[in-house]
C-alpha atoms as a PDB file:
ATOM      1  CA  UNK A   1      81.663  61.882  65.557  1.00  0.00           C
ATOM      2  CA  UNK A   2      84.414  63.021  63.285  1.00  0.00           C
ATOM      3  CA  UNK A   3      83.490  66.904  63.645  1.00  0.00           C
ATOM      4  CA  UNK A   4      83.344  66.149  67.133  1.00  0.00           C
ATOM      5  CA  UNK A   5      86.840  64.355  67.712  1.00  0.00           C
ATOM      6  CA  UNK A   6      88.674  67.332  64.779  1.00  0.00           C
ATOM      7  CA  UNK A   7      87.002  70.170  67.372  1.00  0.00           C
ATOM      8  CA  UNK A   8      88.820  67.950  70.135  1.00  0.00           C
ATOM      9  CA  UNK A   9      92.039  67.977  68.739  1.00  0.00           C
ATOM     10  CA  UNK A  10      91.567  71.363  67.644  1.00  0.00           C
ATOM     11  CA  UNK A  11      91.287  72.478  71.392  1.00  0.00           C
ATOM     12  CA  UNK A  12      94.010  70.022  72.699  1.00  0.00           C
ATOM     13  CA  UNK A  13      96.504  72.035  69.915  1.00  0.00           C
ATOM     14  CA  UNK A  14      95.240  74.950  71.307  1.00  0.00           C
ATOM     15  CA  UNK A  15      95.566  74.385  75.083  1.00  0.00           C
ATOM     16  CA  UNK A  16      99.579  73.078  74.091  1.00  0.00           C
ATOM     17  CA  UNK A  17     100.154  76.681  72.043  1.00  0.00           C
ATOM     18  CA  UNK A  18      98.297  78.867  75.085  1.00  0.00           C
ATOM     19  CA  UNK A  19     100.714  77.000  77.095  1.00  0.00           C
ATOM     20  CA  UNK A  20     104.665  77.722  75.371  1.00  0.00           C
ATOM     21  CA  UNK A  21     104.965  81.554  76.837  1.00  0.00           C
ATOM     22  CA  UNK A  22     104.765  80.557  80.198  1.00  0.00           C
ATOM     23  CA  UNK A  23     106.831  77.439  79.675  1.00  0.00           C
ATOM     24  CA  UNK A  24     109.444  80.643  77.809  1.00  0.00           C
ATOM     25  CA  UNK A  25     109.367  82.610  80.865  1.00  0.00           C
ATOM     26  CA  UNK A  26     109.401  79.459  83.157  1.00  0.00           C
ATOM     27  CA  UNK A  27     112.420  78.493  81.213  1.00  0.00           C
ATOM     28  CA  UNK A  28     114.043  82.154  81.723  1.00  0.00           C
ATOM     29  CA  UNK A  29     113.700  82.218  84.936  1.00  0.00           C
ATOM     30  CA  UNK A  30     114.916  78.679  85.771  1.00  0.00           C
ATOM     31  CA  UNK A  31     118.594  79.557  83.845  1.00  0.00           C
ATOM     32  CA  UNK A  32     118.789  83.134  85.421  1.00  0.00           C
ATOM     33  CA  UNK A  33     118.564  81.074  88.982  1.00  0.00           C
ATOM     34  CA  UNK A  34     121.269  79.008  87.648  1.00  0.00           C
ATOM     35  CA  UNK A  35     123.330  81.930  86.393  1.00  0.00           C
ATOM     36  CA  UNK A  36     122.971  84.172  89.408  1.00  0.00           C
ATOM     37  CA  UNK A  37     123.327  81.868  91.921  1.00  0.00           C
ATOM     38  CA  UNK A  38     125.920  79.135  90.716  1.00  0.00           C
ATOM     39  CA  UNK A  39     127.771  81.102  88.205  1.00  0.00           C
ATOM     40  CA  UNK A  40     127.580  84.529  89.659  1.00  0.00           C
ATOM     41  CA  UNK A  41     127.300  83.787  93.371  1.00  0.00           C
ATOM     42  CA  UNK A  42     128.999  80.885  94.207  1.00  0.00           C
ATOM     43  CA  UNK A  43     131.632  80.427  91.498  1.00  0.00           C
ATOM     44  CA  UNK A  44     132.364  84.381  90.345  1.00  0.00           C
ATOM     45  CA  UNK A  45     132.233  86.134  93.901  1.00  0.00           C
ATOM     46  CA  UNK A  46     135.062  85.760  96.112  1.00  0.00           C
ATOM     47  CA  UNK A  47     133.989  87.827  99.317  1.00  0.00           C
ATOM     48  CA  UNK A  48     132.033  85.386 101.723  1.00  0.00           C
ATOM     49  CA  UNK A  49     130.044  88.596 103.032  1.00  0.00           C
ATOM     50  CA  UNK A  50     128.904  89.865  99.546  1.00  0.00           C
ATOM     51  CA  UNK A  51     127.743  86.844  98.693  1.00  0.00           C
ATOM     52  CA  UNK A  52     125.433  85.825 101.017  1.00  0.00           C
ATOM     53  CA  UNK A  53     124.316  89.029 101.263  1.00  0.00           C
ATOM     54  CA  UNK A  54     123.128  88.970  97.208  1.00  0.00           C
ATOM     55  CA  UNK A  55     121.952  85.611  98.430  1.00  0.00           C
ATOM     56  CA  UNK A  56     119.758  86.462 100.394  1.00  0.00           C
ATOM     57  CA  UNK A  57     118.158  89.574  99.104  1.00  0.00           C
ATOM     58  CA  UNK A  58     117.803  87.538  95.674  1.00  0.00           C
ATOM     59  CA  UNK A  59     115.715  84.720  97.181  1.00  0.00           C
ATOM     60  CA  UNK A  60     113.546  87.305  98.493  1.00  0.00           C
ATOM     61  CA  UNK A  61     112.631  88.804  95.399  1.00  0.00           C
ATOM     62  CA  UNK A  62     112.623  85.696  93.763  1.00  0.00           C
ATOM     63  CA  UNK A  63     110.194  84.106  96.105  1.00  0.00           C
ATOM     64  CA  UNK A  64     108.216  87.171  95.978  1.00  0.00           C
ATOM     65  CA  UNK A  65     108.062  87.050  92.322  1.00  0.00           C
ATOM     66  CA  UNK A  66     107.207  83.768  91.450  1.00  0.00           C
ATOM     67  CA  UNK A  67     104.786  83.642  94.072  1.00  0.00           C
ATOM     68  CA  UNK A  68     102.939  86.148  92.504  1.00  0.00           C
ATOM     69  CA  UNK A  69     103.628  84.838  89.188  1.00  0.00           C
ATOM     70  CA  UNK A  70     101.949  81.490  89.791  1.00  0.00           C
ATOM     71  CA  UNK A  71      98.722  83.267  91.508  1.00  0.00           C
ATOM     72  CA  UNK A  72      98.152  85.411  88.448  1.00  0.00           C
ATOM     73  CA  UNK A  73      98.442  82.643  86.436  1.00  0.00           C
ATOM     74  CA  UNK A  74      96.145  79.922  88.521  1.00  0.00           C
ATOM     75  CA  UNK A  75      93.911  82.124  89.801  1.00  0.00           C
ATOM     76  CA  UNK A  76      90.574  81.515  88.492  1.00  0.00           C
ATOM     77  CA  UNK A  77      89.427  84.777  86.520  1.00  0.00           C
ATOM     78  CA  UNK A  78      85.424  85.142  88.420  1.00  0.00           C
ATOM     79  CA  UNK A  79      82.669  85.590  86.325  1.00  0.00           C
ATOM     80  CA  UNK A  80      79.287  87.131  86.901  1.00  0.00           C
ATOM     81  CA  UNK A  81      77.010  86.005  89.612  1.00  0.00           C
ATOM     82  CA  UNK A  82      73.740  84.075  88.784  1.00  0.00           C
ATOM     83  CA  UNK A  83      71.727  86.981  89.049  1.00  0.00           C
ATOM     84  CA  UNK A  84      72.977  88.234  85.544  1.00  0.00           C
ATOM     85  CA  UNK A  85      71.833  85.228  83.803  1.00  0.00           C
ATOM     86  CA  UNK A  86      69.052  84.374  81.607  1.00  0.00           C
ATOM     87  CA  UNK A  87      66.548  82.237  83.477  1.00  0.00           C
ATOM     88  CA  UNK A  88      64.743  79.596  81.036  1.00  0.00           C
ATOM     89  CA  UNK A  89      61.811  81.768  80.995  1.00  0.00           C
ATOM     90  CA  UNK A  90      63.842  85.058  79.795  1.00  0.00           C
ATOM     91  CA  UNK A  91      65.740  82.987  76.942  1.00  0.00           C
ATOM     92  CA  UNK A  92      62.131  81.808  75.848  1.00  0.00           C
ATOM     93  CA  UNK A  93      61.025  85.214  76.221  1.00  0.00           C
ATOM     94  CA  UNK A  94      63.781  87.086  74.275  1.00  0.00           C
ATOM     95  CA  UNK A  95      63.655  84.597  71.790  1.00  0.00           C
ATOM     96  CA  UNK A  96      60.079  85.336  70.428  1.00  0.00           C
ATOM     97  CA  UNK A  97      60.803  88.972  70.064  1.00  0.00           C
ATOM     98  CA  UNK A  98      62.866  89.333  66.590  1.00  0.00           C
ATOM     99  CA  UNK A  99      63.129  93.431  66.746  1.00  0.00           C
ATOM    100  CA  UNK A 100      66.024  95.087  68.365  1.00  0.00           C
ATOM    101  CA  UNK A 101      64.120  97.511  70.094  1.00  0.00           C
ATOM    102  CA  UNK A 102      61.520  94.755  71.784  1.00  0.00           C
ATOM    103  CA  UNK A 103      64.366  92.637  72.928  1.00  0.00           C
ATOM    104  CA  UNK A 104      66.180  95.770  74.237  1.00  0.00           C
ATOM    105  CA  UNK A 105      62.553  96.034  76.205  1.00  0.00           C
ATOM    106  CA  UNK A 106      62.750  92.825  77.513  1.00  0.00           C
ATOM    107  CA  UNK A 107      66.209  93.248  78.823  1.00  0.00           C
ATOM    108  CA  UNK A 108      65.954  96.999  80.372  1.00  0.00           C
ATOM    109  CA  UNK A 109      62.980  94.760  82.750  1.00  0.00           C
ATOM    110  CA  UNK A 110      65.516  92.201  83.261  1.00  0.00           C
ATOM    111  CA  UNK A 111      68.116  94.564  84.209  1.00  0.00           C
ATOM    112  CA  UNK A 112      66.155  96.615  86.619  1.00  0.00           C
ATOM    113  CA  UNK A 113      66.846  95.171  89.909  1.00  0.00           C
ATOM    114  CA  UNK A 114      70.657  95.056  89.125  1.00  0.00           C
ATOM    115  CA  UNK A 115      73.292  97.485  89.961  1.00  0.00           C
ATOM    116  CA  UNK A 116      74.007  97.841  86.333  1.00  0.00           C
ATOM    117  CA  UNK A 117      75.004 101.588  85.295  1.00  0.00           C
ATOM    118  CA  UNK A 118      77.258 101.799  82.025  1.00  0.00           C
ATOM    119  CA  UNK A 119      75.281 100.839  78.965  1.00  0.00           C
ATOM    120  CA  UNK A 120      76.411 100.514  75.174  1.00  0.00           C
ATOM    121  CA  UNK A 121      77.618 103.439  73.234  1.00  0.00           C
ATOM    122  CA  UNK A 122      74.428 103.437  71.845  1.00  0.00           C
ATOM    123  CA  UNK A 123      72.795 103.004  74.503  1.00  0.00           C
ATOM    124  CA  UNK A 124      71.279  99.441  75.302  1.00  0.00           C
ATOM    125  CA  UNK A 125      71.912  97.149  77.745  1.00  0.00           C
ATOM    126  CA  UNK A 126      74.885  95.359  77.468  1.00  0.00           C
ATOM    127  CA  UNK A 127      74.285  91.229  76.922  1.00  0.00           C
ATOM    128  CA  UNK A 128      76.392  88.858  76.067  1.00  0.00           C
ATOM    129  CA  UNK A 129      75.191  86.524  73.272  1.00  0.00           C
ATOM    130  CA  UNK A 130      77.304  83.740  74.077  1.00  0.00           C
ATOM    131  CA  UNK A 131      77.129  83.688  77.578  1.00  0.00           C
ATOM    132  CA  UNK A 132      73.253  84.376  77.816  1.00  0.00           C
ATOM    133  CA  UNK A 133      73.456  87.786  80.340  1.00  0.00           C
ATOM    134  CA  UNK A 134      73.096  90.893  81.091  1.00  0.00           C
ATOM    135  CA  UNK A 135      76.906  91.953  81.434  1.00  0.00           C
ATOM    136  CA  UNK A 136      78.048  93.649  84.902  1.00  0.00           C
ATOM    137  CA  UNK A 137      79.641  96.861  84.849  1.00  0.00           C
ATOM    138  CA  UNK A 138      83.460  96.601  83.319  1.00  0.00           C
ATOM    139  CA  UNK A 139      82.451  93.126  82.182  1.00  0.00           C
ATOM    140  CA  UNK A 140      83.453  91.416  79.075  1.00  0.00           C
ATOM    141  CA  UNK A 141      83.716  88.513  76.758  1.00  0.00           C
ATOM    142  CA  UNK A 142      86.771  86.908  76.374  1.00  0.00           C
ATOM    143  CA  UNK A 143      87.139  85.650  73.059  1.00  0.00           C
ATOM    144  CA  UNK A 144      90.005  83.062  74.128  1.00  0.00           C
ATOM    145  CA  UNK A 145      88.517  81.757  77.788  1.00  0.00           C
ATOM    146  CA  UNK A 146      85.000  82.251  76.186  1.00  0.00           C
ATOM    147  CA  UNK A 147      83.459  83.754  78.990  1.00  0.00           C
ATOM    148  CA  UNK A 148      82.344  86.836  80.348  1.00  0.00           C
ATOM    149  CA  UNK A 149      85.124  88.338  82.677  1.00  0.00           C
ATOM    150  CA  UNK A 150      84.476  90.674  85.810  1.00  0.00           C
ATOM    151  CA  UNK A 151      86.755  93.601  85.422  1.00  0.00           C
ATOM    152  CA  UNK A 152      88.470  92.389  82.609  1.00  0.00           C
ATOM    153  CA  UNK A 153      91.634  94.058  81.602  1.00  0.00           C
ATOM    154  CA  UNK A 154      93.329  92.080  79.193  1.00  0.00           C
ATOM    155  CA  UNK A 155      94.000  88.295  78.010  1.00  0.00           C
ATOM    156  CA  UNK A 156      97.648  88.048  78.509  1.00  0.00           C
ATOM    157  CA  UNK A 157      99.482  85.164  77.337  1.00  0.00           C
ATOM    158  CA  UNK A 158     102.366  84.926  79.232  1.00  0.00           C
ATOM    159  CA  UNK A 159     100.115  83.835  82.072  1.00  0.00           C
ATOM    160  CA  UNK A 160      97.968  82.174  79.793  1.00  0.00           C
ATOM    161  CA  UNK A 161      95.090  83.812  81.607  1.00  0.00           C
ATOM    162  CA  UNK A 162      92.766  86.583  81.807  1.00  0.00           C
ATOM    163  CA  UNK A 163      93.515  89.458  84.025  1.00  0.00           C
ATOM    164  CA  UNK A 164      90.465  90.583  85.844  1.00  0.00           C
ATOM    165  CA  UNK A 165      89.283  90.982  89.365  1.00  0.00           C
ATOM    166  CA  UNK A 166      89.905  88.221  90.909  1.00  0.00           C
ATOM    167  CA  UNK A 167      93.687  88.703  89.632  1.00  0.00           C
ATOM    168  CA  UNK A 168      94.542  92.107  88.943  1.00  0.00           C
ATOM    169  CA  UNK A 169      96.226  92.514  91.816  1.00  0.00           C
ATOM    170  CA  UNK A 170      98.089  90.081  91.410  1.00  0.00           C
ATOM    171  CA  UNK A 171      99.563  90.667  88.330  1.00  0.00           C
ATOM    172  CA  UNK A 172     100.402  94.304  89.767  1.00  0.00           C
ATOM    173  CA  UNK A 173     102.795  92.570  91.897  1.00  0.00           C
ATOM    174  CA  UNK A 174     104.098  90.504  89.260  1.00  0.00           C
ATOM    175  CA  UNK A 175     105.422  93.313  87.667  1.00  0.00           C
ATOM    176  CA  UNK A 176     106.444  94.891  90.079  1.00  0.00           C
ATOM    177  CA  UNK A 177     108.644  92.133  91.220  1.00  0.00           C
ATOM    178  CA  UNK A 178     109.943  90.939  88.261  1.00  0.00           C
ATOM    179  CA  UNK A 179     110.914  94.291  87.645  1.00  0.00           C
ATOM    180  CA  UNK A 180     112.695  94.613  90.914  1.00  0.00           C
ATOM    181  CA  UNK A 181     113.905  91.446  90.034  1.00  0.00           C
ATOM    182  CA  UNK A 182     115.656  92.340  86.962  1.00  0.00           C
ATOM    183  CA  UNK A 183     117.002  95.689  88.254  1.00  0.00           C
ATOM    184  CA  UNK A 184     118.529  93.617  91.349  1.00  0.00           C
ATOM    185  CA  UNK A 185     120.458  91.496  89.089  1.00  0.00           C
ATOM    186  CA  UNK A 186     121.616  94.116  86.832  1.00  0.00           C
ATOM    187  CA  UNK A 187     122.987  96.125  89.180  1.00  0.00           C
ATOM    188  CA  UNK A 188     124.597  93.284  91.209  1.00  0.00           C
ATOM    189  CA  UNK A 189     125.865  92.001  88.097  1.00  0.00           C
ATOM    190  CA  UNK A 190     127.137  95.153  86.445  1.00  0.00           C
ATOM    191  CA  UNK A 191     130.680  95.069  88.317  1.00  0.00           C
ATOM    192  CA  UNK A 192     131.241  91.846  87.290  1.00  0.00           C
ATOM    193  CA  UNK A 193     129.849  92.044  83.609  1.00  0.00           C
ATOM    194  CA  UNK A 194     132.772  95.093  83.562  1.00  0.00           C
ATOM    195  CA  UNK A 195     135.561  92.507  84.720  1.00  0.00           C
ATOM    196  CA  UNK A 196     134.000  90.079  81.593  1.00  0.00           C
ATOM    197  CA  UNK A 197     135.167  92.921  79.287  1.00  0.00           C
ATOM    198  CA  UNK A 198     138.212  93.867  80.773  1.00  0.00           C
ATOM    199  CA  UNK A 199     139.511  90.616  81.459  1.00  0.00           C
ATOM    200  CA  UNK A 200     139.054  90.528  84.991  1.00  0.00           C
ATOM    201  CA  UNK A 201     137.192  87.099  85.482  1.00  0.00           C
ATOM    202  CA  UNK A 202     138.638  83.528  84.802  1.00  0.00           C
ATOM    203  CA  UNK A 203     138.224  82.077  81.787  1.00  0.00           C
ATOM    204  CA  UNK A 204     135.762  79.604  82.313  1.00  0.00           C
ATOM    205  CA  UNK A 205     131.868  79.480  81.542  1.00  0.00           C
ATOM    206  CA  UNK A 206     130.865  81.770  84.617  1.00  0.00           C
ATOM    207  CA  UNK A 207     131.941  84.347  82.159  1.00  0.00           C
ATOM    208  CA  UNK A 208     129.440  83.923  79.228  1.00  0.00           C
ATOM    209  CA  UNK A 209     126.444  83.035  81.606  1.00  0.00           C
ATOM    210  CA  UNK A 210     127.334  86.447  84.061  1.00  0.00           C
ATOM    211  CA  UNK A 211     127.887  88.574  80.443  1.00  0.00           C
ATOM    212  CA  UNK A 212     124.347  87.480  78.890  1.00  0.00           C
ATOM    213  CA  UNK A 213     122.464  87.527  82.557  1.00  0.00           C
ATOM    214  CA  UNK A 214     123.672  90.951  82.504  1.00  0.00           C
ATOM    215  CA  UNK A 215     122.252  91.971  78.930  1.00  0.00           C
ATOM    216  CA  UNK A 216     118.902  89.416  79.549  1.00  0.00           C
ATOM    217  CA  UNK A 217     117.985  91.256  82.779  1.00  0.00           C
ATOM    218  CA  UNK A 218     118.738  94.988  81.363  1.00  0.00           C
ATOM    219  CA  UNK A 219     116.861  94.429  78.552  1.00  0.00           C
ATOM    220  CA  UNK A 220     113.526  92.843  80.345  1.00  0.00           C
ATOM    221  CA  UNK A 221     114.110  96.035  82.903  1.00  0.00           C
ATOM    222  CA  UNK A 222     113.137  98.533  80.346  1.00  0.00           C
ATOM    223  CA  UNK A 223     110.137  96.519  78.653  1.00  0.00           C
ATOM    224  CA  UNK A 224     108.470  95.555  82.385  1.00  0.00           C
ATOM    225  CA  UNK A 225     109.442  98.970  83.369  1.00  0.00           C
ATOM    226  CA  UNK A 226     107.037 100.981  80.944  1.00  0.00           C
ATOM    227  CA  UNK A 227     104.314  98.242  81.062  1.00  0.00           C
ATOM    228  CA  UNK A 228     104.360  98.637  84.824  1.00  0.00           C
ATOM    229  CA  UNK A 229     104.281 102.494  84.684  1.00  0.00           C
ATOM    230  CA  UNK A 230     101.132 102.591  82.709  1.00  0.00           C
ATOM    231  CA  UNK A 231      99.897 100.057  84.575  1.00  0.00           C
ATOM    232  CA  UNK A 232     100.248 101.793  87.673  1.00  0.00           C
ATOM    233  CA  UNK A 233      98.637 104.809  85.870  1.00  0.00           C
ATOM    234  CA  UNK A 234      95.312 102.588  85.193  1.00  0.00           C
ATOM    235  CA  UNK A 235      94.908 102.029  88.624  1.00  0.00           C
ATOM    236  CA  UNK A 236      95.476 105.460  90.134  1.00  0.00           C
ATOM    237  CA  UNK A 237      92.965 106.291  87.432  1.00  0.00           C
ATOM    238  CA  UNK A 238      90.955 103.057  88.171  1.00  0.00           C
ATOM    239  CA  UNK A 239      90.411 102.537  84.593  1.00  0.00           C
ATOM    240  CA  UNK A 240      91.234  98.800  82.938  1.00  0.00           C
ATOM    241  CA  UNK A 241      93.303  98.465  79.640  1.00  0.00           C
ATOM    242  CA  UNK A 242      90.079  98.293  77.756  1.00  0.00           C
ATOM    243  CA  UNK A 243      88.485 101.264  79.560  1.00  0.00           C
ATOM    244  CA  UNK A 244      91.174 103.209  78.382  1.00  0.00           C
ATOM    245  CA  UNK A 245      91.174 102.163  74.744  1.00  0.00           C
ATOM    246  CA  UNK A 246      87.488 103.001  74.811  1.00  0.00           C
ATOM    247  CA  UNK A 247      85.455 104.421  77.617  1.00  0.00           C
ATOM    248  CA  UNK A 248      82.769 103.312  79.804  1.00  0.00           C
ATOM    249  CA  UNK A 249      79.277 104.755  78.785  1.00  0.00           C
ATOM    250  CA  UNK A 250      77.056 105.705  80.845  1.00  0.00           C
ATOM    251  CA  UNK A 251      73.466 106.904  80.847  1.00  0.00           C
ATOM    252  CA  UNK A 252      74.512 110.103  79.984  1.00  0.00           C
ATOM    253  CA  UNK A 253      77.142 109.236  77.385  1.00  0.00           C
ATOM    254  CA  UNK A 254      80.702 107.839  77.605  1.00  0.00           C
ATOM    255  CA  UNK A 255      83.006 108.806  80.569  1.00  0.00           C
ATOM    256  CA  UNK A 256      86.930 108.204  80.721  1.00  0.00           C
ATOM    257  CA  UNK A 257      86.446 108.906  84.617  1.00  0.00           C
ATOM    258  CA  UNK A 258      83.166 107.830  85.750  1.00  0.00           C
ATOM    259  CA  UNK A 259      84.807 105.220  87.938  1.00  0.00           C
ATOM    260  CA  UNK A 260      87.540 107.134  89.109  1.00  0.00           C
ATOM    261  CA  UNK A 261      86.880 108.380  92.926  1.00  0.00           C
ATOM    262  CA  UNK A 262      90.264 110.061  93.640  1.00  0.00           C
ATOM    263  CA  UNK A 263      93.652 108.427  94.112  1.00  0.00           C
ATOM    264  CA  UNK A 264      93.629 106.929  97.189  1.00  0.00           C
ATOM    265  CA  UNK A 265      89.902 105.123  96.659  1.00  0.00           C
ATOM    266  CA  UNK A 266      91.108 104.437  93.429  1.00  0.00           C
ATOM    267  CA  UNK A 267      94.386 102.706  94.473  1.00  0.00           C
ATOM    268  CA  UNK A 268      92.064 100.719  97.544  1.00  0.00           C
ATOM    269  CA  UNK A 269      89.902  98.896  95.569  1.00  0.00           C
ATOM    270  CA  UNK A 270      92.642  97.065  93.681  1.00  0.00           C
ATOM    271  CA  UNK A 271      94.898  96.935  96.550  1.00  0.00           C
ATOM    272  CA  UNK A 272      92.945  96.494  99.557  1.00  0.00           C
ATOM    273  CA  UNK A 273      92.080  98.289 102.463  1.00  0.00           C
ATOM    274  CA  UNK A 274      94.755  96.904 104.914  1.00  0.00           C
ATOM    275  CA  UNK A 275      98.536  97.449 104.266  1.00  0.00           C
ATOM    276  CA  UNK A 276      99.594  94.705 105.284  1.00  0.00           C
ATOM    277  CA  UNK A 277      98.457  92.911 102.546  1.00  0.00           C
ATOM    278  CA  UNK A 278      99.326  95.232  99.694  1.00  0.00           C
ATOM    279  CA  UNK A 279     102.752  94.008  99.341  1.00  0.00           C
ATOM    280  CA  UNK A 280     101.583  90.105  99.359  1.00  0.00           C
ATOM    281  CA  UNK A 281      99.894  88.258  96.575  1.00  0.00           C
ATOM    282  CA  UNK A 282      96.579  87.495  98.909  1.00  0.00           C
ATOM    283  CA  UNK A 283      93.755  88.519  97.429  1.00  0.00           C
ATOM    284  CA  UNK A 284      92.570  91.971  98.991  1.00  0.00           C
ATOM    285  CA  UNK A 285      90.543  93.919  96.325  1.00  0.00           C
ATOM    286  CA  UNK A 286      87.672  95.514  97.664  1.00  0.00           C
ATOM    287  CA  UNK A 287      84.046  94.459  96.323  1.00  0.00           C
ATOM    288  CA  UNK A 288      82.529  91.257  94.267  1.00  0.00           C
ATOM    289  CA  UNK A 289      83.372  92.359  91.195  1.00  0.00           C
ATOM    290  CA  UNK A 290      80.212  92.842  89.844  1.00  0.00           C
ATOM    291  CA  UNK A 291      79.011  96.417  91.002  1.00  0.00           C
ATOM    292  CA  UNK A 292      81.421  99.256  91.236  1.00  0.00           C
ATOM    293  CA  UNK A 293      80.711 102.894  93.458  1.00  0.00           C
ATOM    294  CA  UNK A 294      81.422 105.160  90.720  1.00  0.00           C
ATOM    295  CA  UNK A 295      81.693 109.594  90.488  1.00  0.00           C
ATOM    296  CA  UNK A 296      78.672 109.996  89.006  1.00  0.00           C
ATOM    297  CA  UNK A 297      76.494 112.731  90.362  1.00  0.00           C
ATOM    298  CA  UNK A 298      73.147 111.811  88.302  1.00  0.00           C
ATOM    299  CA  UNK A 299      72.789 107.902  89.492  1.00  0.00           C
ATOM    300  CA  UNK A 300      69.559 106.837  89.951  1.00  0.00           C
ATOM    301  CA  UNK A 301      68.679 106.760  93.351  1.00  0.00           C
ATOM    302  CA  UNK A 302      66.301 103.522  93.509  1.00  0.00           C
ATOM    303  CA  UNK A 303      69.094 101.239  91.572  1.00  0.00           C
ATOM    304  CA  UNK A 304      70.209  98.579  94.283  1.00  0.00           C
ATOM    305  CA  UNK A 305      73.909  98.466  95.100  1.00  0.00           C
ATOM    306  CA  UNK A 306      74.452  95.230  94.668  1.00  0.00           C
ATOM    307  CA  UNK A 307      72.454  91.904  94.010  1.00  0.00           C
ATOM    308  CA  UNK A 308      71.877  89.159  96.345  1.00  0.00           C
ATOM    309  CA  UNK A 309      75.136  87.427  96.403  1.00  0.00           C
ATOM    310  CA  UNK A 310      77.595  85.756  98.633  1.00  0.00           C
ATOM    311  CA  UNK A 311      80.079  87.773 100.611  1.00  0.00           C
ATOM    312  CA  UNK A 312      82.902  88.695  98.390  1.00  0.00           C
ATOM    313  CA  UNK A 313      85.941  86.731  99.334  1.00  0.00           C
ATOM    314  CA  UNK A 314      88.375  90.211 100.833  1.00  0.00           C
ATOM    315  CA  UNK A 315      88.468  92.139 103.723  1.00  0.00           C
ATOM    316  CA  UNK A 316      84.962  93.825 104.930  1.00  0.00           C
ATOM    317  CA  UNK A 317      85.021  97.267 103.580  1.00  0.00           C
ATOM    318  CA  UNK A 318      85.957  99.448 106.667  1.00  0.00           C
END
């Protein structure tokens, strides 16, 4: 029992220390509310027009962004259908062979009927030992959630999540509009933060929460700005943050770009095929997440598309 109960509290810690970066940001966000719209706003800004024009625009953004905030973070990352598991039989079967190159036998008959292309760099099928399957394309184990992620990108702890496909998109948004976020209230808050050193504003607290909202926000411009620039890069290149630390292999050896199908295709299958829904944190990625079309000119003909599965949960493709 006592192993048991230490690996309890052990996970409990862990769960509370996953858990403080979003409670930071959550925090952040909750005094630049106060600042902008008490202390800047209401108290600082004298012309009735201006202000409920910043009003206005700012709740926008801001329900924008935390909307998609919250959907990156409680979105449930998907993992591979049933098809790529180990039945009871295959465990039992894998288990008896002890060479590499048997068990790489058994798994090349598993893998057959599934719409698997990319392989290891040398190679083999790709299975995950702790998961028990044969591993999707662009799927991976997660160390922290411990599971095998479709179309995983990255574990990022200020959602306290993994991105993948079921939230990528998501988390596009979220960048982009706590970026435009940030830039909003630096620039609204730049004449203002002038007056602060010139002695233009009243002395009272306004002053110190306007002259630190000003330096908070221009500071978290230029750190989301460059994440969301590459990020925006990955997806015109439809490539994930691992994919581009080490490329996908294929049958024929690795390839940077052998999921890459020009950038319109590219920017589709994250996005969706319907605009109306590019600019909204719905989910509209195209596909299940567990097969991908890909550039390749020398697939194999016979290899199914895509498993029996349900329907994935987007727009039909069109």
């Amino acid at each position: 029992m006592a192993p048991s109960g230490s690996r309890s509290i052990k996970r409990s810690c862990q769960t509370v220390l996953y858990w403080i970066p979003v409670l930071f940001i959550n925090l952040i966000v909750a005094w630049s509310y106060y600042a902008y719209v008490v202390q800047l706003c209401i108290e600082s800004i004298n012309n009735v027009g201006e202000k409920i024009v910043y009003l206005l625009a700012y709740h926008v953004i801001f329900i924008l962004f935390t909307w998609a905030y919250w959907q990156t973070i409680f979105t449930k990352p998907m993992n591979p259908l049933k098809e790529f598991h180990l039945s009871h039989s295959d465990k039992e079967m894998l288990e008896r062979e002890d060479r590499g190159e048997s068990q790489q036998e058994v798994l090349r008959r598993m893998a057959k009927d599934l719409p698997i292309y990319t392989r290891t760099m040398s190679g083999a099928i790709r299975f995950c030992d702790r998961c028990q399957l044969v591993k999707p394309d662009r799927c991976h184990h997660c160390s922290v959630c411990d599971k095998c992620i479709l179309k995983m990108d990255h574990h990022c702890p200020w959602v306290n999540n993994c991105v993948g496909f079921s939230n990528y998109k998501f988390f596009m948004l979220f960048l982009a509009y706590s970026l435009l976020y940030c830039l909003f209230i630096t620039a609204t808050d730049l004449q203002y933060f002038i007056k602060f050193w010139t002695n233009g504003l009243p002395d009272t607290q306004a002053k110190f929460h306007i002259m630190f909202l000003f330096f908070a926000a221009s500071m978290f411009s230029v750190s989301l700005a460059s994440l969301f620039v590459y990020h925006c890069w990955l997806v015109f290149k439809n490539r994930s943050t691992l994919e581009a630390v080490r490329a996908p292999a294929f049958r024929h050896g690795a390839d940077k770009n052998g999921f890459s199908l020009g950038l319109s295709k590219n920017f589709r299958q994250v996005f969706g095929d319907e605009m109306r829904y590019w600019l909204l944190p719905v989910f509209s990625s195209l596909g299940d997440g567990c097969s991908f079309p890909t550039c390749l000119v020398n697939q194999d003909p016979e290899q199914p598309t895509s498993p029996g599965h349900q329907p994935p949960p987007n727009k039909p493709h069109k």
